[in-house]
Protein backbone atom coordinates (compact mmCIF):
# COMPACT_ATOMS: atom_id res chain seq x y z
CA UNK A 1 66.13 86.52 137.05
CA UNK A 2 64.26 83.31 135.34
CA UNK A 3 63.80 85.26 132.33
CA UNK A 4 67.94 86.83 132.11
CA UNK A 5 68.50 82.95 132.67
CA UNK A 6 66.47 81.24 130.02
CA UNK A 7 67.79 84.54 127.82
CA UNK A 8 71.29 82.36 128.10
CA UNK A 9 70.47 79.38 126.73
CA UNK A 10 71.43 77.81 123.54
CA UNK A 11 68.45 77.63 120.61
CA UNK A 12 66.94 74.62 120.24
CA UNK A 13 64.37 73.05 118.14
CA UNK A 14 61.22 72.87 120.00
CA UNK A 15 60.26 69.66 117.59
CA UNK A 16 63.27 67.58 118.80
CA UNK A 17 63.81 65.91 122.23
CA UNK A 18 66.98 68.35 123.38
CA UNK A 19 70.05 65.13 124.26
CA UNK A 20 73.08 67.37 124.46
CA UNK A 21 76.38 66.30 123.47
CA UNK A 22 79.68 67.74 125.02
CA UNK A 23 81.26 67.13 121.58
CA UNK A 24 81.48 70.55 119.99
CA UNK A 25 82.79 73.89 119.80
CA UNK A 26 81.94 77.81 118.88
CA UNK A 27 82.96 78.84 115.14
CA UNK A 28 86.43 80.13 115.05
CA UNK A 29 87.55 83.22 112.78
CA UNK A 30 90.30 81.84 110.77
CA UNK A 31 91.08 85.10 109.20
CA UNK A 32 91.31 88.91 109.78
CA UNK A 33 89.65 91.83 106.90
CA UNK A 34 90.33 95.28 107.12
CA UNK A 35 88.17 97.75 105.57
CA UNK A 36 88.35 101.56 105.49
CA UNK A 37 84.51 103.36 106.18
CA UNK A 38 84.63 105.31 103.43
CA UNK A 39 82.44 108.15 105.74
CA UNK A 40 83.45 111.35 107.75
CA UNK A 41 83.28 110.21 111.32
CA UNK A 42 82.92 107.27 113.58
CA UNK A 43 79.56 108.42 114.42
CA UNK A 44 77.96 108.50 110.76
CA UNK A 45 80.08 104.74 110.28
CA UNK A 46 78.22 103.64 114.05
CA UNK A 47 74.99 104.53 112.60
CA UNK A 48 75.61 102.68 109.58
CA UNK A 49 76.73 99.73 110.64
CA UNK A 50 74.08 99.21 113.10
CA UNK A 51 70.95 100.06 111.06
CA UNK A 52 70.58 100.22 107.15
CA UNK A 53 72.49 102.14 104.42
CA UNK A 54 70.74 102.44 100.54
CA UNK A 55 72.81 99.01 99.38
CA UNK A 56 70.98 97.24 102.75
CA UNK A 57 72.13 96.14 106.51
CA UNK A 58 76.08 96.11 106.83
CA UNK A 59 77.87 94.95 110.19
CA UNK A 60 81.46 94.66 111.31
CA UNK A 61 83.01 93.54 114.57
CA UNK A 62 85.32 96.25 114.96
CA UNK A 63 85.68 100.25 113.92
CA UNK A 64 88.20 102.55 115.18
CA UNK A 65 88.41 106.18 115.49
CA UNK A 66 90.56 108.10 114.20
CA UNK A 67 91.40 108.95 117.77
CA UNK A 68 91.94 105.72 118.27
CA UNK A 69 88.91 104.67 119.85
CA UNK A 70 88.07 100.98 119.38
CA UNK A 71 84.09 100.25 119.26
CA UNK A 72 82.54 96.67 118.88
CA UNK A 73 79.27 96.01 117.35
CA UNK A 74 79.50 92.45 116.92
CA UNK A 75 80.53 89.56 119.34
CA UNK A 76 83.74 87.62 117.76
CA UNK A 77 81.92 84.69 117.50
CA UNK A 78 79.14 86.03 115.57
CA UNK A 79 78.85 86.57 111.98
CA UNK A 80 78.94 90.06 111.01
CA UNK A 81 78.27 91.26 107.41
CA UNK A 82 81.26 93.04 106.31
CA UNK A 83 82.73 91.12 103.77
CA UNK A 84 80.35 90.50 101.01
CA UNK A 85 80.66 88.50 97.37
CA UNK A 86 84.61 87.37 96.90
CA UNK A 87 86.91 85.03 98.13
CA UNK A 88 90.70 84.44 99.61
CA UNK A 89 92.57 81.43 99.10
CA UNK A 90 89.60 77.91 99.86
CA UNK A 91 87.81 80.41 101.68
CA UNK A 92 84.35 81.47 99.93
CA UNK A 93 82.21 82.81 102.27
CA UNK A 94 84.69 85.35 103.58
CA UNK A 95 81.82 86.30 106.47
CA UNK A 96 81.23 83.05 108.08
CA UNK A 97 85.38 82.56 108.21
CA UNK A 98 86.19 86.08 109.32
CA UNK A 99 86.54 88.90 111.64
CA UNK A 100 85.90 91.95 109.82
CA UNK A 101 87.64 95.70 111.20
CA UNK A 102 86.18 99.10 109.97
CA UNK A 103 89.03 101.86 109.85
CA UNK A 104 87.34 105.86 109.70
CA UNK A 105 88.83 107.13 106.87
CA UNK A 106 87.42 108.11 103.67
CA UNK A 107 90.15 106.59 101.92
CA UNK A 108 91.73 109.98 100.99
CA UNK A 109 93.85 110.65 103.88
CA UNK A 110 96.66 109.35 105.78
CA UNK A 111 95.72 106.75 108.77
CA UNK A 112 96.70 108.94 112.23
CA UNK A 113 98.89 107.32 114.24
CA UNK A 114 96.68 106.63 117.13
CA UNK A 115 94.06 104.86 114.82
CA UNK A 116 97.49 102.14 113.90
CA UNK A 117 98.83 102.07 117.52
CA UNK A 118 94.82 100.71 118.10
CA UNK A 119 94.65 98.42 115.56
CA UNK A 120 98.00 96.85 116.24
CA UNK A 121 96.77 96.31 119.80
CA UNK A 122 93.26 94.49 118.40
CA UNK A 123 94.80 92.87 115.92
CA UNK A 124 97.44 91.22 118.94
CA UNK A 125 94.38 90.36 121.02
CA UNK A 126 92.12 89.16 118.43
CA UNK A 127 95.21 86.65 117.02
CA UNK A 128 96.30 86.00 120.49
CA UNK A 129 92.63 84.60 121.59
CA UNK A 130 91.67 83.00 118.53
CA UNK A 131 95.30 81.22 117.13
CA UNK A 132 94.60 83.20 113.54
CA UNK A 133 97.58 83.08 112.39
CA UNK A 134 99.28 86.32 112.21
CA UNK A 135 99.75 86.64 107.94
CA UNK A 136 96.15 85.85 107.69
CA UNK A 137 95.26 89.29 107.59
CA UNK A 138 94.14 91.29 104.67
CA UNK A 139 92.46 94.09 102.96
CA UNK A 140 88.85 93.78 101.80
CA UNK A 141 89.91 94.77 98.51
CA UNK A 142 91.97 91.74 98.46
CA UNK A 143 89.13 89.53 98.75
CA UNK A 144 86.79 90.86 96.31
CA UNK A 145 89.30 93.37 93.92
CA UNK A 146 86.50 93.55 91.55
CA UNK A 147 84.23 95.90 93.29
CA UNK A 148 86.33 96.87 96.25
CA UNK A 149 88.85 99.61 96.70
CA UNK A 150 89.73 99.34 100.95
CA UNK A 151 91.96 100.20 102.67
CA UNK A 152 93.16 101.52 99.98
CA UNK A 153 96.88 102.57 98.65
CA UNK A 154 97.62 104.80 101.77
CA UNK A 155 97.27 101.75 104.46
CA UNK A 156 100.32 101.59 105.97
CA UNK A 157 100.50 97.82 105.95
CA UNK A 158 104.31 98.02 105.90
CA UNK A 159 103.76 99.37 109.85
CA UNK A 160 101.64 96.27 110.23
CA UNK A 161 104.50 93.90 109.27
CA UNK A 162 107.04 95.80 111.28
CA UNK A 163 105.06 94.40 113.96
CA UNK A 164 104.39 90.81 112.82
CA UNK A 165 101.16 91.15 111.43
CA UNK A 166 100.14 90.33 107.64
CA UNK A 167 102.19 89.12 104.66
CA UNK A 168 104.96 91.03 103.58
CA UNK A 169 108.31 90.49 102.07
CA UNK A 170 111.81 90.73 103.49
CA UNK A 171 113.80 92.94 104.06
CA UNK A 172 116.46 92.47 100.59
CA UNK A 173 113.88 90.89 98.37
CA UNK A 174 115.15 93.11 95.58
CA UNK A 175 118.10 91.00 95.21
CA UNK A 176 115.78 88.42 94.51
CA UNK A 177 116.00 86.92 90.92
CA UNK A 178 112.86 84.27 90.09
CA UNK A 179 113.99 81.30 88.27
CA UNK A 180 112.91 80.67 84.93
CA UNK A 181 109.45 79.46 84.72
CA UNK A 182 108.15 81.42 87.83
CA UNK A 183 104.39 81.93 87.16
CA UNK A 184 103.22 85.27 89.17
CA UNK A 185 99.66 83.86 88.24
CA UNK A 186 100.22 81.21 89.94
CA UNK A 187 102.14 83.37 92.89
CA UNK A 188 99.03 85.45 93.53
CA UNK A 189 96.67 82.64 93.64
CA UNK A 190 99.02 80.60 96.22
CA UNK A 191 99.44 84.13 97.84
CA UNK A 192 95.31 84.30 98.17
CA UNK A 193 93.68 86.46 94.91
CA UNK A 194 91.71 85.16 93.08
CA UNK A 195 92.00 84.85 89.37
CA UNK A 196 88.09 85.19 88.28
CA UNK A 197 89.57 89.09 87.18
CA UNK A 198 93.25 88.73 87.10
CA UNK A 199 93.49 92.80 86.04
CA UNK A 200 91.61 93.85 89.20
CA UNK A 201 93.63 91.10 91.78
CA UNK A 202 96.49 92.77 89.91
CA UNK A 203 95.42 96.33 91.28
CA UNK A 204 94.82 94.87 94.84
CA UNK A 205 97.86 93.42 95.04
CA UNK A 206 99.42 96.96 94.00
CA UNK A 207 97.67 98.94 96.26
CA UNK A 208 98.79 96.41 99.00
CA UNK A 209 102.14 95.62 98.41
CA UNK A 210 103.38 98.71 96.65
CA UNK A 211 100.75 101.59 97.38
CA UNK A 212 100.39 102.51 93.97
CA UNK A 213 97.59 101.42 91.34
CA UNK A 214 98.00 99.93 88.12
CA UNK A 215 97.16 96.35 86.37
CA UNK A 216 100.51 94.93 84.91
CA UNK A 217 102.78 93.61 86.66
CA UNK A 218 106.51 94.18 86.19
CA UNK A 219 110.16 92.84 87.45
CA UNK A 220 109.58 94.14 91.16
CA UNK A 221 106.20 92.31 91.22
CA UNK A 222 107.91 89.46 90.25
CA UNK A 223 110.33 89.80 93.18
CA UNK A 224 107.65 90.25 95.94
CA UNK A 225 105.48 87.31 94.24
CA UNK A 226 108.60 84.94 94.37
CA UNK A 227 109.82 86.19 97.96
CA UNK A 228 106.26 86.13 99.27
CA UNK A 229 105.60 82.36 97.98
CA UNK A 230 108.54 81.26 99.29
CA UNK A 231 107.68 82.60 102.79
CA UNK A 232 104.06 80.62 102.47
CA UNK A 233 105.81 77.53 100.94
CA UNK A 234 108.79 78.19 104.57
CA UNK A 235 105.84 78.36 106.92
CA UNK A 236 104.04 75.18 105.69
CA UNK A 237 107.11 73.13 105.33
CA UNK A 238 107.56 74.27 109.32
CA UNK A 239 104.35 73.05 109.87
């Protein structure tokens, strides 16, 4: 029982004379990644994700199964190494910031409908406990589009916003016209991307907003940059 108790306590330095202060707090997530396995089943990703793989140790807080099955491998308050090189927004270590959710899928497939219905409930309890706000979730491709591809063009983020979670435009944004001088450069780095390879943020936002690949953008990119910034620019004015 000594030993399950001392296993409790916080580290400390065993040069320095331990004078606790109540003035502090745990690390909060401030934002949410999704990622897709990119395996064949949750067992193969389990293994993976709690030993080594050939590009060294990976972690994530969260997988689900394609049944639906939610597994955690890493306490929320942890750091869990999911996220890698990249960057969204001010935020540059992505790790240290984040909660990071593994999907089974291979990235070829649909996502089943169980596997959604689960991640809509995590994402609600994760969001709920730690006040991240609800748009702050992404893909891991749109953190680091230059070397990442997940979740991919078949992620049915559109079913995420139908139920409040992640940035998405309204309903009608088609009837949108930007005024003259909009800057969709500037859009997608207000919006998050990063402009270090403006052809690959280009892609992610694709894949994201419009399920479909490709690296110039075009009138209806214009619409869902200029619909999307004015939602940020709403919610911070509210603020």
């Amino acid at each position: 029982m000594l030993m399950a108790a001392c296993a409790q306590l916080p580290p400390r330095n065993p040069i320095a004379t331990w004078v606790p202060s109540k003035n502090h707090d745990i690390r909060k997530p401030q934002l949410i990644v999704l990622h897709f396995t990119d395996q064949d089943s949750a067992a193969q990703s389990l293994d993976t994700l709690r030993t080594t793989n050939s590009d060294g140790p990976v972690s994530a807080h969260y997988l689900i199964g394609r049944d639906g099955h939610i597994y955690q491998l890493v306490s929320d308050v942890d750091r869990a190494w999911h996220a890698g090189g990249g960057r969204w927004g001010t935020i540059t270590d992505v790790n240290s910031a984040s909660i990071g959710i593994e999907i089974d899928n291979n990235g070829h497939v649909p996502f089943p409908s169980a596997q959604i219905d689960s991640l809509i409930r995590l994402l609600t309890n994760i969001t709920a406990r730690w006040h991240i706000p609800r748009a702050q979730i992404i893909g891991h491709e749109d953190m680091a589009p230059s070397r990442k591809d997940d979740p991919g063009p078949l992620f049915p983020w559109a079913t995420l916003a139908a139920n409040g979670f992640g940035l998405w435009p309204d309903p009608g944004f088609e009837g949108l016209t930007p005024p003259p001088g909009f800057n969709p450069w500037t859009a997608l780095t207000v919006i998050g991307y990063s402009m270090d390879d403006p052809k690959a943020a280009v892609r992610a936002f694709h894949d994201h907003f419009r399920g479909s690949g490709g690296d110039t953008l075009d009138a209806e990119d214009l619409r869902i940059l200029y619909n999307l910034v004015g939602k940020i620019e709403r919610g911070a004015t509210e603020k």
